[in-house]
C-alpha atoms as a PDB file:
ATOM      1  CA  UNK A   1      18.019  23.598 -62.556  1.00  0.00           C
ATOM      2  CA  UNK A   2      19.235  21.441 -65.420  1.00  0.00           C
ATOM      3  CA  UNK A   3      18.205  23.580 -68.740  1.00  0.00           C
ATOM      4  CA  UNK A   4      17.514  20.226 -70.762  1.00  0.00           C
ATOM      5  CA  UNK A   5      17.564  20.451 -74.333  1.00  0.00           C
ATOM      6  CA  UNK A   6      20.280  22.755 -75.792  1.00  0.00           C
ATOM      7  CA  UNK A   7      18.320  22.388 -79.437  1.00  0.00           C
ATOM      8  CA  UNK A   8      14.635  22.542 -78.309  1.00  0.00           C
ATOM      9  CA  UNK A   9      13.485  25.837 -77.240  1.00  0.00           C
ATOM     10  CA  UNK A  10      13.319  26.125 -73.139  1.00  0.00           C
ATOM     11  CA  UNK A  11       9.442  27.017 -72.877  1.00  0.00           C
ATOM     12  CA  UNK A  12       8.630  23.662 -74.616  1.00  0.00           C
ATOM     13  CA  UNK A  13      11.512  21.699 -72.448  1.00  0.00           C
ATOM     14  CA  UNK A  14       9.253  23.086 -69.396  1.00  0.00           C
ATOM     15  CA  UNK A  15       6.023  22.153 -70.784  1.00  0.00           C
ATOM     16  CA  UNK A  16       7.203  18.471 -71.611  1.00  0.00           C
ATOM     17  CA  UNK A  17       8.775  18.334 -67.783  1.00  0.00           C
ATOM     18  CA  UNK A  18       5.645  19.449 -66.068  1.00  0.00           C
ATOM     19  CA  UNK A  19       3.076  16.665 -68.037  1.00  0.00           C
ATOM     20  CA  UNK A  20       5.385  14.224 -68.484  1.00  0.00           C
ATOM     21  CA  UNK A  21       8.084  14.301 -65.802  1.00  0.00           C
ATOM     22  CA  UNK A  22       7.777  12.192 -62.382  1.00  0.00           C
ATOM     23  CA  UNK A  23       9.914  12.958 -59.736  1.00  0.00           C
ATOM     24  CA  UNK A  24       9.810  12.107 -56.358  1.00  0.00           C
ATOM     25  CA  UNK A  25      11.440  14.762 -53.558  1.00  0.00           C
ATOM     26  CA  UNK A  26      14.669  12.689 -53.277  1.00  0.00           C
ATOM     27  CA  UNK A  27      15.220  13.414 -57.042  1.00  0.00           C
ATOM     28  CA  UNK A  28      14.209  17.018 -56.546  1.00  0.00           C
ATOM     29  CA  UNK A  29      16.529  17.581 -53.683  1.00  0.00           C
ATOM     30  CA  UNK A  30      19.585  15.992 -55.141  1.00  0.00           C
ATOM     31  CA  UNK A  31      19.132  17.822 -58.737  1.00  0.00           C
ATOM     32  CA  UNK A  32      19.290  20.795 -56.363  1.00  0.00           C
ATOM     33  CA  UNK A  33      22.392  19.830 -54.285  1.00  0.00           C
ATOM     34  CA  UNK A  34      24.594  18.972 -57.219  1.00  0.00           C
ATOM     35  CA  UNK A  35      23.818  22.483 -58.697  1.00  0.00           C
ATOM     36  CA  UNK A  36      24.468  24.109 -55.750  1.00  0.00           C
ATOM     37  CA  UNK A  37      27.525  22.562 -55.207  1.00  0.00           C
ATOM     38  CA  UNK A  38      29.094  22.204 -58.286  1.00  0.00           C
ATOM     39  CA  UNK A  39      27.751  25.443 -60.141  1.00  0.00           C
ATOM     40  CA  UNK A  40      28.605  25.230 -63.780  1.00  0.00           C
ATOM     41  CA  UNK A  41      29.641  21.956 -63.770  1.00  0.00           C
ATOM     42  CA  UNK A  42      26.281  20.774 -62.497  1.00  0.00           C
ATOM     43  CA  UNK A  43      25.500  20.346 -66.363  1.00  0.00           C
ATOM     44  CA  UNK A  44      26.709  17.264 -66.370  1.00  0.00           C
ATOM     45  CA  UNK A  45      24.013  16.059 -64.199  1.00  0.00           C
ATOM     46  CA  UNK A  46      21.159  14.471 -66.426  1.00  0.00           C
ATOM     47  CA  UNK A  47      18.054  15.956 -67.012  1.00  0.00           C
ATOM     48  CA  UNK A  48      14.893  15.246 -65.336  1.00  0.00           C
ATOM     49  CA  UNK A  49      12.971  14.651 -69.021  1.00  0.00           C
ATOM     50  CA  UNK A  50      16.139  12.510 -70.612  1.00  0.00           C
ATOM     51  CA  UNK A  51      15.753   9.929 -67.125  1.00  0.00           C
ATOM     52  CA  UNK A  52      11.703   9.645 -67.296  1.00  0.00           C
ATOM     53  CA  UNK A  53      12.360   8.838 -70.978  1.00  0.00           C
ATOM     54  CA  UNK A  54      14.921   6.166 -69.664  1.00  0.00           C
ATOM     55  CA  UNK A  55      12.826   4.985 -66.993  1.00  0.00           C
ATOM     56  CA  UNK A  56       9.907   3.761 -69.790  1.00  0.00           C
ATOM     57  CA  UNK A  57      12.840   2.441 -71.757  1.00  0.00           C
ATOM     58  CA  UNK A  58      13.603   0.198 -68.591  1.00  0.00           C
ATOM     59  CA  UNK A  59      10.146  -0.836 -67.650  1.00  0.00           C
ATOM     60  CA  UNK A  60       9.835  -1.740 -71.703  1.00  0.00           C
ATOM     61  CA  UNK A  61      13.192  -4.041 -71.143  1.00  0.00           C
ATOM     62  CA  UNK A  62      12.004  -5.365 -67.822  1.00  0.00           C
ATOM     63  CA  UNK A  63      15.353  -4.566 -67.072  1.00  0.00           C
ATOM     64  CA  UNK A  64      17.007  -5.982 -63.552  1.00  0.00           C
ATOM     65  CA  UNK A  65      20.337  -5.487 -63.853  1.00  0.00           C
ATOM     66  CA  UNK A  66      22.194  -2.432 -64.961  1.00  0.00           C
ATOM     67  CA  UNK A  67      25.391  -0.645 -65.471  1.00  0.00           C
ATOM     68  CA  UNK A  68      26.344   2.909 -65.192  1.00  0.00           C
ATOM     69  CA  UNK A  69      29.901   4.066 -66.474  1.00  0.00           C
ATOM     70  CA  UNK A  70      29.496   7.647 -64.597  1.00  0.00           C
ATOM     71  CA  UNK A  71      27.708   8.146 -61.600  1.00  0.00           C
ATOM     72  CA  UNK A  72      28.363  12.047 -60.968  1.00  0.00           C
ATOM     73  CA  UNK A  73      26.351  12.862 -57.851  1.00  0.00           C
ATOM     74  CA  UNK A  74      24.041   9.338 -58.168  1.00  0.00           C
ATOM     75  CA  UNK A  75      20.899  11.107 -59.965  1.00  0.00           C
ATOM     76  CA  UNK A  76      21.103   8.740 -62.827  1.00  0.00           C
ATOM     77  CA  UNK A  77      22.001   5.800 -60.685  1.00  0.00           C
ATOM     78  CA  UNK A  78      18.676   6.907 -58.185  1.00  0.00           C
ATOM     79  CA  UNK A  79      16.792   6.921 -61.320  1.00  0.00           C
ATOM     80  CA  UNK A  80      17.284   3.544 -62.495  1.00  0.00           C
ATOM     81  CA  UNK A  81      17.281   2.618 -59.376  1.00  0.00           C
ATOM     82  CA  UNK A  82      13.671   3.564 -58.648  1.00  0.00           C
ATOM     83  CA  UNK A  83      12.854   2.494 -62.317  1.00  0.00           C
ATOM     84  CA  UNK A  84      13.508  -1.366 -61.867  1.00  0.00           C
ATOM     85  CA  UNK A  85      12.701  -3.956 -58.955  1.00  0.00           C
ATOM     86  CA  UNK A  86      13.137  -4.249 -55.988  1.00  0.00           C
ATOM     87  CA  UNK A  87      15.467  -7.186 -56.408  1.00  0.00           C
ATOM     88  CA  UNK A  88      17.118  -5.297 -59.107  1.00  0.00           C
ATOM     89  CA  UNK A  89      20.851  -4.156 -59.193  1.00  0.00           C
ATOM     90  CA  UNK A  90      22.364  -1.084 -60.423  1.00  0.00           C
ATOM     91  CA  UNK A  91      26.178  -1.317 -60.766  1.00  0.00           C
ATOM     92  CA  UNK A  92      27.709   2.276 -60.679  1.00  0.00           C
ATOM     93  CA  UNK A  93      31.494   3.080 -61.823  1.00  0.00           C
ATOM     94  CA  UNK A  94      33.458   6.019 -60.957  1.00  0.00           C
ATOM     95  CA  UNK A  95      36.398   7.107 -59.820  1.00  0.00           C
ATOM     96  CA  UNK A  96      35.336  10.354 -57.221  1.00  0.00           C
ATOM     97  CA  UNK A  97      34.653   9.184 -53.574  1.00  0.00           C
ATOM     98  CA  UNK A  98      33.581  13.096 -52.970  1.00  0.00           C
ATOM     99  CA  UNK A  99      31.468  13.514 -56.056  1.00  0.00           C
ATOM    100  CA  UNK A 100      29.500   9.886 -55.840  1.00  0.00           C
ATOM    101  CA  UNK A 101      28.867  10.486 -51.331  1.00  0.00           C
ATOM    102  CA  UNK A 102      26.327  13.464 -52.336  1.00  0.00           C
ATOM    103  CA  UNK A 103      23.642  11.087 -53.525  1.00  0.00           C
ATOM    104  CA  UNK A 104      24.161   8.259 -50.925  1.00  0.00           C
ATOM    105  CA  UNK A 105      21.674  10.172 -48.677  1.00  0.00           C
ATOM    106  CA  UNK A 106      19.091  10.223 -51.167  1.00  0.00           C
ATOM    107  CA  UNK A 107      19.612   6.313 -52.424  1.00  0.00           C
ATOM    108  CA  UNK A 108      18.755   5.831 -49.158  1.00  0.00           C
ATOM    109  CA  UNK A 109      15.568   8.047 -48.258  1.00  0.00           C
ATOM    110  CA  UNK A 110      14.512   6.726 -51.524  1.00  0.00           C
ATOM    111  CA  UNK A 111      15.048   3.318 -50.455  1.00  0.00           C
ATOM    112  CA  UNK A 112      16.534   1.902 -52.545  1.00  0.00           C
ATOM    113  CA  UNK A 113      20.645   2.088 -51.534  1.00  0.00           C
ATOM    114  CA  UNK A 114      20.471  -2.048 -51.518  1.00  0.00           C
ATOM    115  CA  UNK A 115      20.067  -1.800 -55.464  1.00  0.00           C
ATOM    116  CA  UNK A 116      23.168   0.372 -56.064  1.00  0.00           C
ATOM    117  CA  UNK A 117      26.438  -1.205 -56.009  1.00  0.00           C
ATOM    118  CA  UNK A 118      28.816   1.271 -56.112  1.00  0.00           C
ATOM    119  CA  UNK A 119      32.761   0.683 -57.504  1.00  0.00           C
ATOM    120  CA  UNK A 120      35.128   3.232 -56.939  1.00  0.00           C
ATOM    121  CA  UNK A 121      37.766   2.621 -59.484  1.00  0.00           C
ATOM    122  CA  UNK A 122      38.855   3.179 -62.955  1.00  0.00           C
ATOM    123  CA  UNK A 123      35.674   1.935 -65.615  1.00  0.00           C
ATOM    124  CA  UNK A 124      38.071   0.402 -67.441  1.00  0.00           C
ATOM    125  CA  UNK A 125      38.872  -2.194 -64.121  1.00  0.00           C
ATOM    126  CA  UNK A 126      35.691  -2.600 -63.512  1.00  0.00           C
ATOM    127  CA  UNK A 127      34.378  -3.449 -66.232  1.00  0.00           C
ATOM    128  CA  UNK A 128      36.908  -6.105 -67.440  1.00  0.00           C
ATOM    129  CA  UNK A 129      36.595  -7.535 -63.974  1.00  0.00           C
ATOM    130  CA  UNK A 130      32.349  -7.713 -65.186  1.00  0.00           C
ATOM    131  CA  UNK A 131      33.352  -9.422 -67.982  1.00  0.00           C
ATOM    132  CA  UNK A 132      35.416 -12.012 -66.754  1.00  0.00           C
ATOM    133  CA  UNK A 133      32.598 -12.392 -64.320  1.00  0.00           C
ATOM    134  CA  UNK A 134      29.213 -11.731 -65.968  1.00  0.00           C
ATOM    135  CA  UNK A 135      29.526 -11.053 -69.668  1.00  0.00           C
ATOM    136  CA  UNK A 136      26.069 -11.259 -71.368  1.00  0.00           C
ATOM    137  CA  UNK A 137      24.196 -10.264 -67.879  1.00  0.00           C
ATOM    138  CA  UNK A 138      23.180  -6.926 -67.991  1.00  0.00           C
ATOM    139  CA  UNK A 139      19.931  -5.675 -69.840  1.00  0.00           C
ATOM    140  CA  UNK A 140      20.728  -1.703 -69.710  1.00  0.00           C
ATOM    141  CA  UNK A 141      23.998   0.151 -69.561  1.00  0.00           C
ATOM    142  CA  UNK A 142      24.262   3.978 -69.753  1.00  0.00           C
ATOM    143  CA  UNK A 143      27.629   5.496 -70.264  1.00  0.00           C
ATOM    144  CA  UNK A 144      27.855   9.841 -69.741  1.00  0.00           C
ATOM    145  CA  UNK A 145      32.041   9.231 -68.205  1.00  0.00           C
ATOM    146  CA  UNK A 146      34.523  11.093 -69.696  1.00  0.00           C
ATOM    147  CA  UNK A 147      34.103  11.374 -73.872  1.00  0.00           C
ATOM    148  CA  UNK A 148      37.421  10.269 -74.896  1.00  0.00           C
ATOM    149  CA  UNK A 149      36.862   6.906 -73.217  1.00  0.00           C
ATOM    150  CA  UNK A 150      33.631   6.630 -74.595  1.00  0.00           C
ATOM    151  CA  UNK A 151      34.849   4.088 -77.427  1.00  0.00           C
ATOM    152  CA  UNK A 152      36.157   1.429 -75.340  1.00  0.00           C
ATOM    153  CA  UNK A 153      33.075   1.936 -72.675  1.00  0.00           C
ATOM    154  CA  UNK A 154      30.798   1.252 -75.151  1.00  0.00           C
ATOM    155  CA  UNK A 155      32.851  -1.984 -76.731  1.00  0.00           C
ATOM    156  CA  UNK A 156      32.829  -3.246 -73.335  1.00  0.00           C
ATOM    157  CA  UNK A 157      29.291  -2.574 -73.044  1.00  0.00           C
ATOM    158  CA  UNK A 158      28.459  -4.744 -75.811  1.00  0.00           C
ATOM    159  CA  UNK A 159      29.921  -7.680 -74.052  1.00  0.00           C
ATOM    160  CA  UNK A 160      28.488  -7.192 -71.343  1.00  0.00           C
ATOM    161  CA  UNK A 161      24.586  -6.547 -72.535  1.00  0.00           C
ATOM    162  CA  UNK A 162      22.626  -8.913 -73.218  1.00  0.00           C
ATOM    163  CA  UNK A 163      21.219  -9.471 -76.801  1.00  0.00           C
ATOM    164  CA  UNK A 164      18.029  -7.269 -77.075  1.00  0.00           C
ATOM    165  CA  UNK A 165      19.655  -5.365 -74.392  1.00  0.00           C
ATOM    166  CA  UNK A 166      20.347  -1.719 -74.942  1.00  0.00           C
ATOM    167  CA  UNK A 167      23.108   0.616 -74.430  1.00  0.00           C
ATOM    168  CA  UNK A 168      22.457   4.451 -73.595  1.00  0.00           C
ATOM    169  CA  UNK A 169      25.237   7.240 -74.166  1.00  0.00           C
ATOM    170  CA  UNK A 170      25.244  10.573 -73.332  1.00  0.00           C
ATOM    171  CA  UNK A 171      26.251  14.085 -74.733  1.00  0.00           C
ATOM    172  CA  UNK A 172      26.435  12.357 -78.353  1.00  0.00           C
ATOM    173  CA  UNK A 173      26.216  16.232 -79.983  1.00  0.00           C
ATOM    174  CA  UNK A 174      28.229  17.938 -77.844  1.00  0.00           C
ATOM    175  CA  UNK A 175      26.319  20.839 -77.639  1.00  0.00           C
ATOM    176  CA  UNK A 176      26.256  21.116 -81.961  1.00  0.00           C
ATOM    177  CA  UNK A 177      30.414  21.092 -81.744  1.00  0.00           C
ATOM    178  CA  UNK A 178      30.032  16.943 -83.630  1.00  0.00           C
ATOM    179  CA  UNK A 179      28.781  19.187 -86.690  1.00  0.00           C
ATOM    180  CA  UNK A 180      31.990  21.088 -87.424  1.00  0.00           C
ATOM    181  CA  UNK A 181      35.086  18.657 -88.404  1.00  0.00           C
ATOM    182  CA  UNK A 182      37.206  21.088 -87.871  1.00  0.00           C
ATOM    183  CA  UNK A 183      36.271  21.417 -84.017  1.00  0.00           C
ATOM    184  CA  UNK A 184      39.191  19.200 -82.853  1.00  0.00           C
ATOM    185  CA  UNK A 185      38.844  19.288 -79.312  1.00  0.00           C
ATOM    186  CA  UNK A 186      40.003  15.708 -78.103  1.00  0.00           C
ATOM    187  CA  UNK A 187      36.275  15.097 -76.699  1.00  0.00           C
ATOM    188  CA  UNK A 188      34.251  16.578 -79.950  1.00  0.00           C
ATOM    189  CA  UNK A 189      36.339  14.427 -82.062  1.00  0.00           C
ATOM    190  CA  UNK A 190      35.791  11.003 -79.740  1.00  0.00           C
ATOM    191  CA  UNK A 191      32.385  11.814 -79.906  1.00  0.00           C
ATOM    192  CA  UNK A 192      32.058  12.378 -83.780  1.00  0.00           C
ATOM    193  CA  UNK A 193      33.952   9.293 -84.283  1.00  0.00           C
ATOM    194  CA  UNK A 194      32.089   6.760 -81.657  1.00  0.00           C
ATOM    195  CA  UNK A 195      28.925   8.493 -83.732  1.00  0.00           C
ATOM    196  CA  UNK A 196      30.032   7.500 -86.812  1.00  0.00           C
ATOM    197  CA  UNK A 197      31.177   4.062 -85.874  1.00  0.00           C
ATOM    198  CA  UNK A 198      28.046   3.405 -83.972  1.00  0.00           C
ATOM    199  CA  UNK A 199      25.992   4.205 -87.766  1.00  0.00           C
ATOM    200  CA  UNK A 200      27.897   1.692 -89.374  1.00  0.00           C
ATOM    201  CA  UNK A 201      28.217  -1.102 -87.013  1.00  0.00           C
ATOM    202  CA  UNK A 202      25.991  -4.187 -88.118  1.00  0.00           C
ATOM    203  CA  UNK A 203      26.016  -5.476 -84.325  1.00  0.00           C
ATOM    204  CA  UNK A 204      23.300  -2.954 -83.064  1.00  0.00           C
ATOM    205  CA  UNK A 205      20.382  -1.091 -83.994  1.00  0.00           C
ATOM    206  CA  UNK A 206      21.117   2.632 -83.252  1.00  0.00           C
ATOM    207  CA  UNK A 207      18.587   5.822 -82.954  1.00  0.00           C
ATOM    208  CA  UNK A 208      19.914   9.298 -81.564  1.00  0.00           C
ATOM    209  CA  UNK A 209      17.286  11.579 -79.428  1.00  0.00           C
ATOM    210  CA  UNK A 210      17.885  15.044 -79.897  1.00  0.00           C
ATOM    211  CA  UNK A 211      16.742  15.429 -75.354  1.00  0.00           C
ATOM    212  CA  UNK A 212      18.995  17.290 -73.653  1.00  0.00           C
ATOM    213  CA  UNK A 213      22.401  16.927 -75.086  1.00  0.00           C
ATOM    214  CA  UNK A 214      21.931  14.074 -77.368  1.00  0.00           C
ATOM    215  CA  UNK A 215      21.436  10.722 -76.660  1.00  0.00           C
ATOM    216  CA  UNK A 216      21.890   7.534 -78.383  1.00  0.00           C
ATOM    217  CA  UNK A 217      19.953   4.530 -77.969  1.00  0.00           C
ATOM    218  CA  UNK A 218      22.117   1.440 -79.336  1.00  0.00           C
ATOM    219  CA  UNK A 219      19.869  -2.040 -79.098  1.00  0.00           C
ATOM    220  CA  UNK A 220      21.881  -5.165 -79.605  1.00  0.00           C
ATOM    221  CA  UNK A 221      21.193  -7.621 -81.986  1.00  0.00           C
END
């Protein structure tokens, strides 16, 4: 299981999944596939608490359409999914055919496969393609893709959000490593950067959630 919060201790992290946290078995079962099958590396799944948290965020927005720059194994793309309605779309990039087929058989137990439209391709093509196309249309986007193209994800991502739209990014501490300037690690220091850029730019509203591995919440103006 996904340990959650790397800065809250793990008894409270439990506590706050079992009165808070709504999943049904679909979720359950794919949380449980992608760490058996990818071990470690099943960290970079989300956490069950960060997605209910995102889920209210969405129902707040009466978000329709959204945008995910890093589908993994589709348990943050199910999640939205489930959060908005049923005319709703979900558009998913990534680049991994094997990684992205693991949570096709839940979309669709879960019903809700006709929401999720799923690009295989660089984020970078897809999303310019979106914003020749639809710029302005989307009322979420959450971006957890690889750090060092985190920058231009989320400039993208403000064209194509909506005003009073919001923008979610993951892993924004890095498990603490953003606190030490002289961790230089090409991720940490894409990550420290976007953070500080994000604090001074007067086009959003920004607030940072210490869940899971940090998360900022950008809202456009």
């Amino acid at each position: 299981m996904n340990k959650g919060s790397r800065f809250i201790q793990q008894d409270i992290v439990e506590y706050g999944r079992l009165v808070t946290v709504r999943e049904n078995e679909a979720q359950k079962q794919l949380r449980e596939e992608t760490i058996k099958l990818m071990g470690g590396r099943a960290m970079m799944i989300s956490s069950p608490e960060q997605q209910q948290l995102t889920k209210v965020i969405l129902k707040l927005l009466g978000a329709r359409k959204c945008l995910e720059v890093g589908t993994f194994t589709g348990y943050s793309a199910l999640c939205t999914a489930l959060a908005i309605p049923d005319d709703g779309k979900v558009v998913c990039c990534d680049i991994s055919e094997e990684w992205t087929s693991v949570g096709k058989k839940y979309w669709k137990d879960s019903g809700v496969q006709h929401k999720i439209d799923l690009r295989i391709a660089p984020a970078e093509e897809t999303l310019d393609e979106l914003i020749k196309s639809e710029p302005g249309s989307f009322d979420f986007a959450f971006i957890d893709a690889d750090k060092t193209g985190y920058d231009s994800y989320y400039e993208k991502c403000l064209k194509l959000v909506r005003r009073g739209g919001l923008i979610s990014i993951d892993n924004v501490l890095r498990g603490g490593r953003v606190l030490d300037p002289s961790n230089a690690s090409e991720d940490d220091v894409a990550i420290r950067e976007l953070n500080n850029k994000i604090m001074n730019d007067n086009r959003v509203e920004p607030a940072m959630v210490t869940i899971s591995d940090g998360v900022t919440f950008v809202y456009l103006k």
